[in-house]
Protein backbone atom coordinates (compact mmCIF):
# COMPACT_ATOMS: atom_id res chain seq x y z
CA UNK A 1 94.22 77.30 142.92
CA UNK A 2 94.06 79.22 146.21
CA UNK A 3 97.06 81.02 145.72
CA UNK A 4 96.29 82.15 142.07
CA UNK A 5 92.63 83.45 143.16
CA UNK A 6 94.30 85.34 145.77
CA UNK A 7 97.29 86.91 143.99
CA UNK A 8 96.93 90.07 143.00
CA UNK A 9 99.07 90.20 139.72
CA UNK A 10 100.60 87.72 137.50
CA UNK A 11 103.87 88.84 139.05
CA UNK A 12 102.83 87.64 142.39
CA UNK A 13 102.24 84.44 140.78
CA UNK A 14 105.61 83.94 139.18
CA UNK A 15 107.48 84.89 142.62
CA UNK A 16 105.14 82.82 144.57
CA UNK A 17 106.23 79.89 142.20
CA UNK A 18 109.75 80.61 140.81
CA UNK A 19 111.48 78.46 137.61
CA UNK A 20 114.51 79.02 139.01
CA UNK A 21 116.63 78.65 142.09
CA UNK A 22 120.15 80.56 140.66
CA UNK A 23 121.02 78.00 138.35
CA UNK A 24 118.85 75.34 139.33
CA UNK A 25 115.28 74.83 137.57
CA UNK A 26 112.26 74.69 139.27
CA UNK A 27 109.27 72.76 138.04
CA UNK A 28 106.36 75.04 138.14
CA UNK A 29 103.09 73.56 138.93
CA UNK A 30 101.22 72.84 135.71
CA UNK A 31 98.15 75.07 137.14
CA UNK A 32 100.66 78.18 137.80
CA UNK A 33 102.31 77.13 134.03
CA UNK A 34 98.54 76.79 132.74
CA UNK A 35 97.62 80.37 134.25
CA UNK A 36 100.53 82.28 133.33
CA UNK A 37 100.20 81.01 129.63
CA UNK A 38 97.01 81.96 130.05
CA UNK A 39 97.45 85.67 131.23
CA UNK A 40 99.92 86.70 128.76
CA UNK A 41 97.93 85.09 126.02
CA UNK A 42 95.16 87.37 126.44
CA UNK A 43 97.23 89.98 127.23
CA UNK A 44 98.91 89.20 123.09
CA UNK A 45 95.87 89.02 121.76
CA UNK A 46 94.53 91.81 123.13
CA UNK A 47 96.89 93.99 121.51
CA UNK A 48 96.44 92.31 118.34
CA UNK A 49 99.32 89.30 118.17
CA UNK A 50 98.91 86.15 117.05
CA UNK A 51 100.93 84.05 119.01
CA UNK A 52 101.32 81.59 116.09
CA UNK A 53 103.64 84.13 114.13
CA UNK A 54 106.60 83.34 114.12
CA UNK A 55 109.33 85.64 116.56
CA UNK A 56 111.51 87.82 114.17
CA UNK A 57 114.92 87.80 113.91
CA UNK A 58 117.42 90.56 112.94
CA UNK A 59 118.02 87.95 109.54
CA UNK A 60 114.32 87.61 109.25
CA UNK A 61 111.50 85.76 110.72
CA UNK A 62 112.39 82.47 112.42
CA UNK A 63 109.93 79.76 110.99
CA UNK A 64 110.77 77.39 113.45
CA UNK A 65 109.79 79.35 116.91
CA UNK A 66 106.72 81.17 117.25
CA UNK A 67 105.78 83.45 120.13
CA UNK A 68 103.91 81.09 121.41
CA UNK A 69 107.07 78.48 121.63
CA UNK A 70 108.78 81.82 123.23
CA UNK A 71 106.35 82.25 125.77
CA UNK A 72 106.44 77.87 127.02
CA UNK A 73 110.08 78.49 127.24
CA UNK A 74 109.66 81.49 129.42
CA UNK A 75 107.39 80.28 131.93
CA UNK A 76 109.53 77.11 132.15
CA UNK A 77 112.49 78.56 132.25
CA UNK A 78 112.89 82.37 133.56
CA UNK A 79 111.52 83.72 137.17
CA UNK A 80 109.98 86.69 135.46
CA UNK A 81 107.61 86.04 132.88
CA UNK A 82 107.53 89.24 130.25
CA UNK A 83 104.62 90.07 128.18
CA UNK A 84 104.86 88.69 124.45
CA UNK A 85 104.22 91.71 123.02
CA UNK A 86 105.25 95.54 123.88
CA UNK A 87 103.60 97.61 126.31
CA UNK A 88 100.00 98.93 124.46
CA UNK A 89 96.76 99.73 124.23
CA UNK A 90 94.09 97.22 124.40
CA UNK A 91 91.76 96.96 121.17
CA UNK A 92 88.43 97.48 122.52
CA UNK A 93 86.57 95.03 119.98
CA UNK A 94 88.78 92.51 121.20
CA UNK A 95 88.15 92.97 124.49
CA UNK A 96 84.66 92.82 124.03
CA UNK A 97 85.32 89.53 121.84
CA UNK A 98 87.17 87.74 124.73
CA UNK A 99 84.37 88.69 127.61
CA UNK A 100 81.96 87.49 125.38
CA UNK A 101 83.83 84.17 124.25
CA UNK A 102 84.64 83.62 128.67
CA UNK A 103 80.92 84.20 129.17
CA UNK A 104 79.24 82.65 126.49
CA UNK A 105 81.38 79.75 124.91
CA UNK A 106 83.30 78.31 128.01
CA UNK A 107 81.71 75.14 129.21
CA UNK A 108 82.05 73.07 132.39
CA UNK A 109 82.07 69.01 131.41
CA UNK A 110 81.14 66.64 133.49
CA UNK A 111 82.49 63.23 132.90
CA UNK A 112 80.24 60.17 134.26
CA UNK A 113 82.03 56.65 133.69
CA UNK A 114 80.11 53.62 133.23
CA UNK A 115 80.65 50.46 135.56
CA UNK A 116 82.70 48.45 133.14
CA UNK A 117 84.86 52.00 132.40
CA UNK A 118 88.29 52.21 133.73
CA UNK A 119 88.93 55.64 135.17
CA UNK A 120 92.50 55.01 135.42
CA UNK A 121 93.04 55.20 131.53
CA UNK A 122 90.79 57.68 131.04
CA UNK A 123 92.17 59.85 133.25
CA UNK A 124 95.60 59.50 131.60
CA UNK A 125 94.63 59.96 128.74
CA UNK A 126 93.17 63.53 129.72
CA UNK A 127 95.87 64.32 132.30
CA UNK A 128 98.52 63.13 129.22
CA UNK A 129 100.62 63.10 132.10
CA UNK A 130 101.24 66.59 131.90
CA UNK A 131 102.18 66.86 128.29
CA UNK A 132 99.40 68.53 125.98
CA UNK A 133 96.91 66.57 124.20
CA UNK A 134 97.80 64.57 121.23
CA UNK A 135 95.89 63.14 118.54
CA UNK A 136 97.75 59.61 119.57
CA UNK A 137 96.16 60.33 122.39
CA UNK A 138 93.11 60.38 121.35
CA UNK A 139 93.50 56.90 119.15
CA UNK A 140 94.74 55.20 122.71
CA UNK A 141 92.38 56.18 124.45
CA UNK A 142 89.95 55.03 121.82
CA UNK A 143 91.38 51.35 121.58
CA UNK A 144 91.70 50.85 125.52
CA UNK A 145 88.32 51.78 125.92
CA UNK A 146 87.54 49.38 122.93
CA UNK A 147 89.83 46.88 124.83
CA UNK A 148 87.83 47.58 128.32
CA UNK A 149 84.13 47.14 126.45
CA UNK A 150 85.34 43.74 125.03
CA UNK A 151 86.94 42.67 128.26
CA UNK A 152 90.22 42.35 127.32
CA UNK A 153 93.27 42.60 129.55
CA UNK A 154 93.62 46.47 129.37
CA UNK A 155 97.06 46.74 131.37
CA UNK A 156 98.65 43.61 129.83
CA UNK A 157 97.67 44.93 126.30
CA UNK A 158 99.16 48.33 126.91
CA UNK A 159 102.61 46.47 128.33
CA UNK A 160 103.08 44.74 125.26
CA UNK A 161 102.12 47.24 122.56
CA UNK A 162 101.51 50.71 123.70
CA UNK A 163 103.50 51.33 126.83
CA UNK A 164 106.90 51.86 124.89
CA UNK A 165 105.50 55.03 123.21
CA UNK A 166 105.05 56.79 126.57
CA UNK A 167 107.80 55.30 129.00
CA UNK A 168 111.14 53.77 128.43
CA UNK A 169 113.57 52.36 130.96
CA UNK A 170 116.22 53.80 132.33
CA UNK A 171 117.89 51.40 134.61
CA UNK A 172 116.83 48.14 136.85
CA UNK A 173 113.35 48.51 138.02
CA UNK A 174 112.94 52.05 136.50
CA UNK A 175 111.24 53.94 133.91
CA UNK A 176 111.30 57.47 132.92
CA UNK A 177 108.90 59.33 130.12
CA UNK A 178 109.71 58.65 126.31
CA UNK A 179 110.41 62.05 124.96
CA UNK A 180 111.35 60.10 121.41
CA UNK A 181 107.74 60.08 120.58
CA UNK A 182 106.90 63.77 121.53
CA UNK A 183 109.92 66.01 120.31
CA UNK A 184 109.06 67.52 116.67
CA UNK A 185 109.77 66.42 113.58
CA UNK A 186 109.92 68.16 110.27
CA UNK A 187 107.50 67.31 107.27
CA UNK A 188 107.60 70.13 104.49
CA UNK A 189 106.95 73.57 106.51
CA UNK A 190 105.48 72.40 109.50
CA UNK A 191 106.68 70.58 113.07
CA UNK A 192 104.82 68.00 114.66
CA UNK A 193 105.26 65.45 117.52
CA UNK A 194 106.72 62.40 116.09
CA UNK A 195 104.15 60.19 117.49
CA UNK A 196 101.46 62.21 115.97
CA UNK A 197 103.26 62.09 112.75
CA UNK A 198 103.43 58.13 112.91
CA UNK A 199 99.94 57.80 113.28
CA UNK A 200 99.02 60.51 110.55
CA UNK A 201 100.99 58.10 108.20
CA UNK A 202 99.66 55.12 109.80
CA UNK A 203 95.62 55.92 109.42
CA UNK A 204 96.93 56.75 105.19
CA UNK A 205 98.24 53.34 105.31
CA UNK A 206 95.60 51.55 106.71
CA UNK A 207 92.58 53.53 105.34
CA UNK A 208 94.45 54.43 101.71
CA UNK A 209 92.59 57.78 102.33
CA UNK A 210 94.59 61.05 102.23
CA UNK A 211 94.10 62.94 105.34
CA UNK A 212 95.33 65.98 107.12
CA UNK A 213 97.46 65.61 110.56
CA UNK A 214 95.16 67.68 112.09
CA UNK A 215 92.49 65.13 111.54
CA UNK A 216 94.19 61.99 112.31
CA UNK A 217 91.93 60.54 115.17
CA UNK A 218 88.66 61.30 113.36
CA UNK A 219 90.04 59.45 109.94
CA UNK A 220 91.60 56.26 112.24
CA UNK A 221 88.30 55.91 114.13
CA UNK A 222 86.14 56.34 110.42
CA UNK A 223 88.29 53.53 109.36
CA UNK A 224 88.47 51.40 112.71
CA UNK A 225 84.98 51.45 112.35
CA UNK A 226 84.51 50.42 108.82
CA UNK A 227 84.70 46.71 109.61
CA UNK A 228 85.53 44.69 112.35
CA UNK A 229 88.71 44.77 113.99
CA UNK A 230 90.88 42.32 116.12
CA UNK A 231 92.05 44.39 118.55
CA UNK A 232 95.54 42.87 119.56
CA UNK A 233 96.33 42.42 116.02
CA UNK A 234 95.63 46.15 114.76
CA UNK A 235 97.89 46.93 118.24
CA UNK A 236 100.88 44.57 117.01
CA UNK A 237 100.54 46.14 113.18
CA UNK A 238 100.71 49.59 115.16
CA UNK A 239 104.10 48.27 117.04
CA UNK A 240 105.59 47.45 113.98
CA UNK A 241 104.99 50.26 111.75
CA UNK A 242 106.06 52.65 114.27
CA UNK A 243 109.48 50.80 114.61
CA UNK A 244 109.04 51.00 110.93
CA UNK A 245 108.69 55.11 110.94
CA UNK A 246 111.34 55.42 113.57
CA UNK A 247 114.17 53.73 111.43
CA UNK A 248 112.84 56.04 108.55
CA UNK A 249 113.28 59.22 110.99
CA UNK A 250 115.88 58.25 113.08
CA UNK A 251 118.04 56.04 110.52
CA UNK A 252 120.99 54.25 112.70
CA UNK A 253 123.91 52.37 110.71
CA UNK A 254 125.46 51.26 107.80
CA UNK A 255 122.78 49.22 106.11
CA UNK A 256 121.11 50.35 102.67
CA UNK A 257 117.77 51.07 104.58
CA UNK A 258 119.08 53.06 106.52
CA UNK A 259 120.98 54.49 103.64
CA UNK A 260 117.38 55.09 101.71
CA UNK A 261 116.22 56.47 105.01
CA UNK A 262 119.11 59.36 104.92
CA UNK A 263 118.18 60.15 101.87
CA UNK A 264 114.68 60.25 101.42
CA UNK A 265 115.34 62.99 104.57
CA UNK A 266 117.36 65.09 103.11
CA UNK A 267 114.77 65.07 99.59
CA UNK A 268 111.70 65.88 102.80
CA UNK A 269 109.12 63.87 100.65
CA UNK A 270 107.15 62.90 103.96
CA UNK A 271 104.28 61.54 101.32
CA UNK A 272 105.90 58.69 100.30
CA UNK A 273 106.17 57.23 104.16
CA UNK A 274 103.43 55.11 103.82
CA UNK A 275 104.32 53.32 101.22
CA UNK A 276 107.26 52.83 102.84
CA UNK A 277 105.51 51.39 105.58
CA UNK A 278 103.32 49.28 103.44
CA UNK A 279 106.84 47.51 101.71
CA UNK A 280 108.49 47.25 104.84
CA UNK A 281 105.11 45.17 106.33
CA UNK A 282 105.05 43.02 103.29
CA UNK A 283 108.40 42.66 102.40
CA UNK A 284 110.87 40.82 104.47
CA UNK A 285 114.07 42.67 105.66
CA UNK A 286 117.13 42.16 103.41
CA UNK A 287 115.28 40.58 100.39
CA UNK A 288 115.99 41.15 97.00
CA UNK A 289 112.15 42.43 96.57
CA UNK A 290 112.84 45.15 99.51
CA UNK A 291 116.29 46.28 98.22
CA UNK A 292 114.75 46.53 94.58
CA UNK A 293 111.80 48.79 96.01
CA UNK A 294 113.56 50.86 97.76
CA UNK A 295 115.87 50.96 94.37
CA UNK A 296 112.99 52.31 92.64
CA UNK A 297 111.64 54.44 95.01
CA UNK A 298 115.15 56.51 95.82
CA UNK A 299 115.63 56.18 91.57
CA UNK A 300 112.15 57.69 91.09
CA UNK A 301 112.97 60.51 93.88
CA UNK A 302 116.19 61.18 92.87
CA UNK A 303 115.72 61.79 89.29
CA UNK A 304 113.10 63.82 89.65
CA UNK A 305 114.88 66.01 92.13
CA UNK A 306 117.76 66.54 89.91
CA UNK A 307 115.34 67.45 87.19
CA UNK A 308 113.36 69.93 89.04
CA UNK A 309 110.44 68.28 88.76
CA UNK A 310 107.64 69.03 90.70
CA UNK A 311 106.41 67.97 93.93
CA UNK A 312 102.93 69.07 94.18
CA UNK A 313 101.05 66.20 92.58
CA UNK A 314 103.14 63.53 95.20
CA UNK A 315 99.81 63.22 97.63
CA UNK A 316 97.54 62.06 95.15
CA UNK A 317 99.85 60.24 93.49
CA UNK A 318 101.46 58.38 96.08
CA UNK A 319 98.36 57.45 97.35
CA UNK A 320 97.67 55.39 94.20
CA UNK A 321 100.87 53.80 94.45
CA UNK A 322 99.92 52.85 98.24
CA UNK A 323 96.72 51.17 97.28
CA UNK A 324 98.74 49.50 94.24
CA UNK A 325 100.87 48.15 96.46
CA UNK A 326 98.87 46.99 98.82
CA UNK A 327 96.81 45.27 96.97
CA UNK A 328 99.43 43.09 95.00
CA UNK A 329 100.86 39.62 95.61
CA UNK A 330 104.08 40.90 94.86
CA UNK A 331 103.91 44.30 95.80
CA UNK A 332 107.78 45.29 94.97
CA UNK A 333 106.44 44.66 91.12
CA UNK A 334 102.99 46.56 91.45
CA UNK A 335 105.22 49.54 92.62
CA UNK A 336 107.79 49.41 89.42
CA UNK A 337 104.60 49.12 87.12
CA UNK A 338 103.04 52.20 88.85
CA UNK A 339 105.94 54.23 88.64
CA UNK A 340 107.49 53.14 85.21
CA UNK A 341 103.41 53.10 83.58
CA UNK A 342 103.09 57.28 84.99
CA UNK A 343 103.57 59.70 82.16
CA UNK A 344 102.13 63.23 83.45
CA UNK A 345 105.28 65.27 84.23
CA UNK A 346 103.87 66.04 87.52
CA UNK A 347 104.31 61.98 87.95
CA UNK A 348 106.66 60.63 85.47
CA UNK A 349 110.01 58.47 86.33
CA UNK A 350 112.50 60.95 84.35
CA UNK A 351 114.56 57.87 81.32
CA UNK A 352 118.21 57.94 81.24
CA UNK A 353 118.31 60.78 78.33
CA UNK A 354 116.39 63.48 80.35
CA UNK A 355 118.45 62.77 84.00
CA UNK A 356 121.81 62.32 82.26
CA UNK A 357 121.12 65.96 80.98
CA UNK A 358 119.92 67.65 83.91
CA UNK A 359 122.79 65.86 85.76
CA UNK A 360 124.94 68.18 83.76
CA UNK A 361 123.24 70.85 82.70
CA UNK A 362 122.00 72.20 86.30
CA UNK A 363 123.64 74.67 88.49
CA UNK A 364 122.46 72.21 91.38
CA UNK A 365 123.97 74.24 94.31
CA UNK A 366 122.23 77.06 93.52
CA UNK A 367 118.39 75.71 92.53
CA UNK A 368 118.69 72.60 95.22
CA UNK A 369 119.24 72.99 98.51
CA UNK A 370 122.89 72.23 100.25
CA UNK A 371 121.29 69.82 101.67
CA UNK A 372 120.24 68.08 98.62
CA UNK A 373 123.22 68.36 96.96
CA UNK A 374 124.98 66.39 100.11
CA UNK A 375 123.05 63.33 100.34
CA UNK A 376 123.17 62.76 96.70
CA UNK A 377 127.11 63.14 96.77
CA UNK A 378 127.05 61.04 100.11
CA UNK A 379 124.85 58.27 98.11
CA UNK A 380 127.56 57.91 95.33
CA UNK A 381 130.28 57.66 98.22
CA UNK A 382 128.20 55.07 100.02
CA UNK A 383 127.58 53.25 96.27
CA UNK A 384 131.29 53.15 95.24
CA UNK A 385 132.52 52.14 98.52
CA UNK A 386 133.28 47.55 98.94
CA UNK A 387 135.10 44.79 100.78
CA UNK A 388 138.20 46.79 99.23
CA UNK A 389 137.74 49.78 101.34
CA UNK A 390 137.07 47.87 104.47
CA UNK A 391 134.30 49.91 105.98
CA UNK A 392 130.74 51.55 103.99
CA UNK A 393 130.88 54.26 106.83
CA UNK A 394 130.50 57.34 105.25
CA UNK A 395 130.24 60.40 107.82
CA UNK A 396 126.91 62.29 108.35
CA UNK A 397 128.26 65.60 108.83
CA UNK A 398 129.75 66.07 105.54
CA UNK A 399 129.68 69.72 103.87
CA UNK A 400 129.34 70.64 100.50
CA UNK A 401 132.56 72.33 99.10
CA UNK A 402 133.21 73.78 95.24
CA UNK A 403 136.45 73.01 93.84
CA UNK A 404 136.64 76.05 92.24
CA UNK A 405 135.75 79.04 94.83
CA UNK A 406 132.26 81.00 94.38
CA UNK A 407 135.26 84.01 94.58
CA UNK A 408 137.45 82.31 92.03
CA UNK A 409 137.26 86.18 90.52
CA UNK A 410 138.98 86.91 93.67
CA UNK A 411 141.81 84.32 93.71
CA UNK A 412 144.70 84.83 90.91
CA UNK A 413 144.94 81.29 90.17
CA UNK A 414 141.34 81.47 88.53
CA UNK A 415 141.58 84.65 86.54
CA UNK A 416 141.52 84.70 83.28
CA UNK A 417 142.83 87.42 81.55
CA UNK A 418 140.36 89.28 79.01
CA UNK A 419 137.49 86.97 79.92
CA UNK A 420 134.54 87.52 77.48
CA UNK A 421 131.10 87.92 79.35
CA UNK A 422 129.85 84.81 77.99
CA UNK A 423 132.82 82.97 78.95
CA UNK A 424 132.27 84.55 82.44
CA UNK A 425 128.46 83.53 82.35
CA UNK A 426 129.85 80.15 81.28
CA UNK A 427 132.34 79.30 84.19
CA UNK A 428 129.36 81.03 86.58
CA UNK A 429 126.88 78.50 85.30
CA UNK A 430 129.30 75.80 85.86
CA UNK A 431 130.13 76.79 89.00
CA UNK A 432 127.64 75.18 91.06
CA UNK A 433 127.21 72.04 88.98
CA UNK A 434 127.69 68.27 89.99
CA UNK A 435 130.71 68.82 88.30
CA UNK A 436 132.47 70.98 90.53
CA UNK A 437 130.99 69.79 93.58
CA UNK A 438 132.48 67.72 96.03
CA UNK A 439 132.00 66.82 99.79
CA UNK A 440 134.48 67.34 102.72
CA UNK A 441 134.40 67.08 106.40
CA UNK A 442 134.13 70.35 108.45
CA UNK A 443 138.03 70.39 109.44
CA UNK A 444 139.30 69.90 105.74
CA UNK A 445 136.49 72.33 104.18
CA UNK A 446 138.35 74.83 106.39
CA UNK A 447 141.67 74.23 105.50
CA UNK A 448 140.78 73.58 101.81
CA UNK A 449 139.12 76.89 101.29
CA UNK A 450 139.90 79.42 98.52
CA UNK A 451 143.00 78.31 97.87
CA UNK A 452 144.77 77.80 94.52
CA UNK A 453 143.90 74.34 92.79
CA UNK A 454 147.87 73.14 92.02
CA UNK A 455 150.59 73.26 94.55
CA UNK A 456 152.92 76.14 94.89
CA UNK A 457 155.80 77.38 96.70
CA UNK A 458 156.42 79.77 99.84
CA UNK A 459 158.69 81.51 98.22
CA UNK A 460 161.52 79.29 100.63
CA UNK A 461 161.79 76.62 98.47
CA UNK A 462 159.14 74.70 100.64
CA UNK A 463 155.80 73.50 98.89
CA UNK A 464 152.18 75.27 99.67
CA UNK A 465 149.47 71.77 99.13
CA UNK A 466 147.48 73.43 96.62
CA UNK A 467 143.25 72.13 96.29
CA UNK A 468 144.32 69.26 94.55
CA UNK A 469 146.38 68.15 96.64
CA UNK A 470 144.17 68.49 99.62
CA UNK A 471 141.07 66.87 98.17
CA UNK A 472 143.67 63.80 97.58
CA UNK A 473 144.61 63.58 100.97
CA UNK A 474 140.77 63.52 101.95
CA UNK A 475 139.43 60.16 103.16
CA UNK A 476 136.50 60.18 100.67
CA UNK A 477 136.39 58.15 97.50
CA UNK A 478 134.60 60.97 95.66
CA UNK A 479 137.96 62.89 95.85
CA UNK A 480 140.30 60.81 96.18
CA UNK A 481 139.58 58.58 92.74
CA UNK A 482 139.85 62.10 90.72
CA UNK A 483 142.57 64.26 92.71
CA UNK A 484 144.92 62.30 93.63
CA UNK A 485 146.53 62.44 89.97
CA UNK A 486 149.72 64.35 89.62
CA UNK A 487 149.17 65.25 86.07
CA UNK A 488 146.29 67.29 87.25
CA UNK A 489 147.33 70.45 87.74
CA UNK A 490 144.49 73.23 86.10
CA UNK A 491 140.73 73.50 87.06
CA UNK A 492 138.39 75.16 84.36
CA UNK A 493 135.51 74.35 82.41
CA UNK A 494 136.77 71.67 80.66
CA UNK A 495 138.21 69.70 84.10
CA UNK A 496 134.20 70.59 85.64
CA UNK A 497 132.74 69.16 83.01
CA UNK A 498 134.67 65.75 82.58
CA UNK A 499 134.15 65.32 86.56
CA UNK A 500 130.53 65.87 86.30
CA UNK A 501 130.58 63.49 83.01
CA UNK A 502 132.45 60.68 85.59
CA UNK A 503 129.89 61.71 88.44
CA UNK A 504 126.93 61.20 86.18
CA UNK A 505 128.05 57.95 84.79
CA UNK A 506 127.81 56.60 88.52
CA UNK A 507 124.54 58.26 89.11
CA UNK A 508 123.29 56.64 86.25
CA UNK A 509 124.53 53.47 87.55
CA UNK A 510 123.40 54.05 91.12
CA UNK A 511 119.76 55.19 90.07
CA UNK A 512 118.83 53.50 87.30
CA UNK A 513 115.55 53.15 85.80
CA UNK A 514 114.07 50.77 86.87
CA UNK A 515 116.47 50.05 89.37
CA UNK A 516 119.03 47.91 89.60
CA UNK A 517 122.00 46.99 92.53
CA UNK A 518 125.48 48.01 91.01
CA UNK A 519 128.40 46.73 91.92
CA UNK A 520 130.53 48.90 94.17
CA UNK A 521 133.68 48.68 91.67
CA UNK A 522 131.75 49.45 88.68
CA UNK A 523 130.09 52.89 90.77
CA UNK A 524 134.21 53.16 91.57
CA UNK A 525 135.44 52.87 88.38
CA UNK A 526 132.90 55.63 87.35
CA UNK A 527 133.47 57.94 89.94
CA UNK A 528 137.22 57.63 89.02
CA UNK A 529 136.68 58.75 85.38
CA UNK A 530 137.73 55.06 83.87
């Protein structure tokens, strides 16, 4: 504190304290962090930036890293901190706004504990142990001090259920911070700390009250205090569903949960976690009721995906299916009824007619994103796979390839000679359908490229391995039960559409309405065009 008050610039400050030591870092004290943040803060929004926008790119703005994000990684991570924004004149109004809002609005608390308070968790919880204040935070701090007033064995509570979210171990005897729980994760446009996210999903499932993640303490202490609680009871609930929410954002393995949980990422439909959550608490693991809820669930999602359906109406409506299901004695049934008994499009389960169609009819690649597109190739690959194939590992890093080349105007082997416009508009539209869609690894996709689709020859006598060829060379069912023939030997409409016929055959089989469990050989024997 001394040395800030008697530095005469920030760039005193940042020499006095250095981030760096050539290439090793330097851990700045927080108050020097604190300060410089602080400085070039004012200094941004003096000249009128919003250190929320996000930092543009010479491709366009990046959504994920804002100035503010830019400026953190400065001060942690460069000597010489520069100003966010370029040398300019202050705004006088603002000016005037900021000396007024120092002067007028900054307050001084003073923080008096009471003889039964512990000042040890209080003062963690507004240290956070150098990390900025979270809204789980706020909830712990809430139910240790709820702990302390009932006298209840603070420390041992927080060993049992809490401790895991802020420390984990690293070796015999010793413990390092979690960073799990506070690096960001993803739900529709927005990042947030994982733990924050948890508990955000958590107070919907336990309330059955839509809420905003910025208001996530006020809405779980509204509901704490709507009834009594037992303490160590709400604290083992909380242990579960966050190991719950971690297998949903962190998905590890082979199994179909984690399967589901790969999925419902890639389809980012964040409002469907708590029910989720509320089948997982009152459904054992690996029963038939779990596997068929999670059938219905990824059917419901899935179709309505493919048919562009949209997603607007999910909060409300999920939100009925969440107090449906918790309120059932057989809550895998209350969730079929719910989701088979919706008829609003914004809500409905698409039937067999109006999927089968879209499955088809849709130039997927183009109106869903890559993404999309992957997982639901990767979910017919995991579906088709048994005991004959020996393993139901299916890669994560899979890309999405067409058979036919977005250039196929480019390649010979495509051309058509005299091609009417419509038949061009035709072969365009087919282009990025299911039906000419396929998944490789990042090697192959490389080496499989725009190439021709039959073999060929080097003009030596020796053979070029044409697309087909390739694709049945590739370890992946999805290609290798349609390309492997030898009697295949042109791709054009015709071939797109009787693979997307075969694909959509096993998607029909693999999302059914309402759901059922296929057998692996009869999603094989689709996928293979039998």
């Amino acid at each position: 504190m001394q040395a800030i008050n008697a530095a005469a610039s920030a760039a005193q400050v940042c020499v006095a304290y250095p981030a760096r030591d050539g290439r090793n870092r330097i851990e700045r004290p927080l108050m020097v962090q604190t300060y410089l943040y602080l400085y070039h803060a004012c200094r941004a929004y003096l000249q009128g930036l919003d250190l929320s926008d996000p930092v543009p790119r010479a491709d366009g703005a990046d959504p994920d890293r804002s100035y503010g994000d830019a400026l953190v990684a400065a001060i942690r991570n460069t000597n010489t901190v520069a100003p966010v924004a370029a040398a300019g004149n202050a705004d006088a109004l603002r000016a005037q706004a900021l000396y007024m809002a120092l002067a007028d609005q900054v307050q001084l608390m003073t923080l008096s504990l009471d003889v039964d308070d512990d000042p040890q968790v209080i003062f963690e919880t507004l240290n956070a142990r150098g990390e900025p204040l979270l809204a789980s935070d706020l909830v712990r701090n809430f139910l240790f001090l709820e702990a302390a007033r009932q006298g209840q064995p603070v420390d041992a509570l927080y060993a049992d259920y809490w401790s895991d979210f802020d420390q984990v171990a690293t070796g015999k005897n010793t413990v390092t911070a979690n960073r799990y729980w506070r690096e960001k994760e993803k739900q529709g446009r927005l990042l947030h700390p994982r733990i924050d996210l948890f508990f955000y999903h958590f107070t919907v499932l336990r309330s059955q009250e839509s809420t905003l993640v910025s208001h996530v303490f006020q809405a779980f202490k509204g509901w704490w205090l709507q009834a009594p609680r037992v303490l160590e009871d709400e604290l083992k609930r909380i242990q579960t569903s966050s190991s719950h929410f971690a297998e949903l954002i962190s998905p590890e393995g082979t199994g179909y949960l984690a399967e589901f949980s790969r999925l419902l990422k890639a389809l980012d439909v964040g409002t469907v976690t708590p029910v989720v959550l509320a089948l997982r608490e009152r459904l054992s693991d690996g029963s038939a009721e779990l596997k068929q809820a999670v059938g219905d669930l990824a059917s419901y999602l899935v179709r309505r995906s493919v048919c562009g359906l949209t997603t607007k109406g999910y909060n409300r409506f999920f939100l009925r299916v969440l107090q449906a299901v918790c309120m059932a004695e057989m809550p895998h049934e209350a969730l079929r009824r719910v989701l088979l008994g919706a008829t609003a499009t914004s809500e409905c389960w698409p039937d067999d007619q109006q999927f089968g169609d879209q499955w088809l009819m849709r130039p997927v690649y183009a109106e869903l994103k890559p993404g999309k597109v992957c997982a639901l190739l990767r979910a017919l690959e995991y579906a088709a796979r048994g005991t004959k194939q020996g393993s139901q590992h299916v890669p994560t890093n899979l890309t999405v390839e067409h058979v036919m080349p977005q250039s196929w105007d480019k390649v010979p082997a495509y051309q058509v000679a005299d091609m009417s416009d419509a038949a061009r508009q035709a072969r365009q539209f087919a282009l990025h359908g299911f039906g000419n869609l396929t998944l490789l690894t990042g090697a192959l996709n490389s080496s499989v490229s725009n190439g021709p689709f039959a073999d060929g020859e080097d003009g030596q006598g020796g053979v070029v391995l044409g697309k087909r060829s390739l694709l049945g060379q590739s370890a992946l069912l999805l290609n290798t039960t349609w390309f492997h023939r030898s009697d295949m030997q042109q791709w054009d409409e015709a071939a797109m559409r009787a693979r997307g016929q075969a694909l959509q055959r096993a998607a029909l089989l693999l999302w059914a309405r309402p759901a059922t469990q296929p057998a692996a050989d009869a999603v094989f024997t689709a996928l293979a065009g039998r």
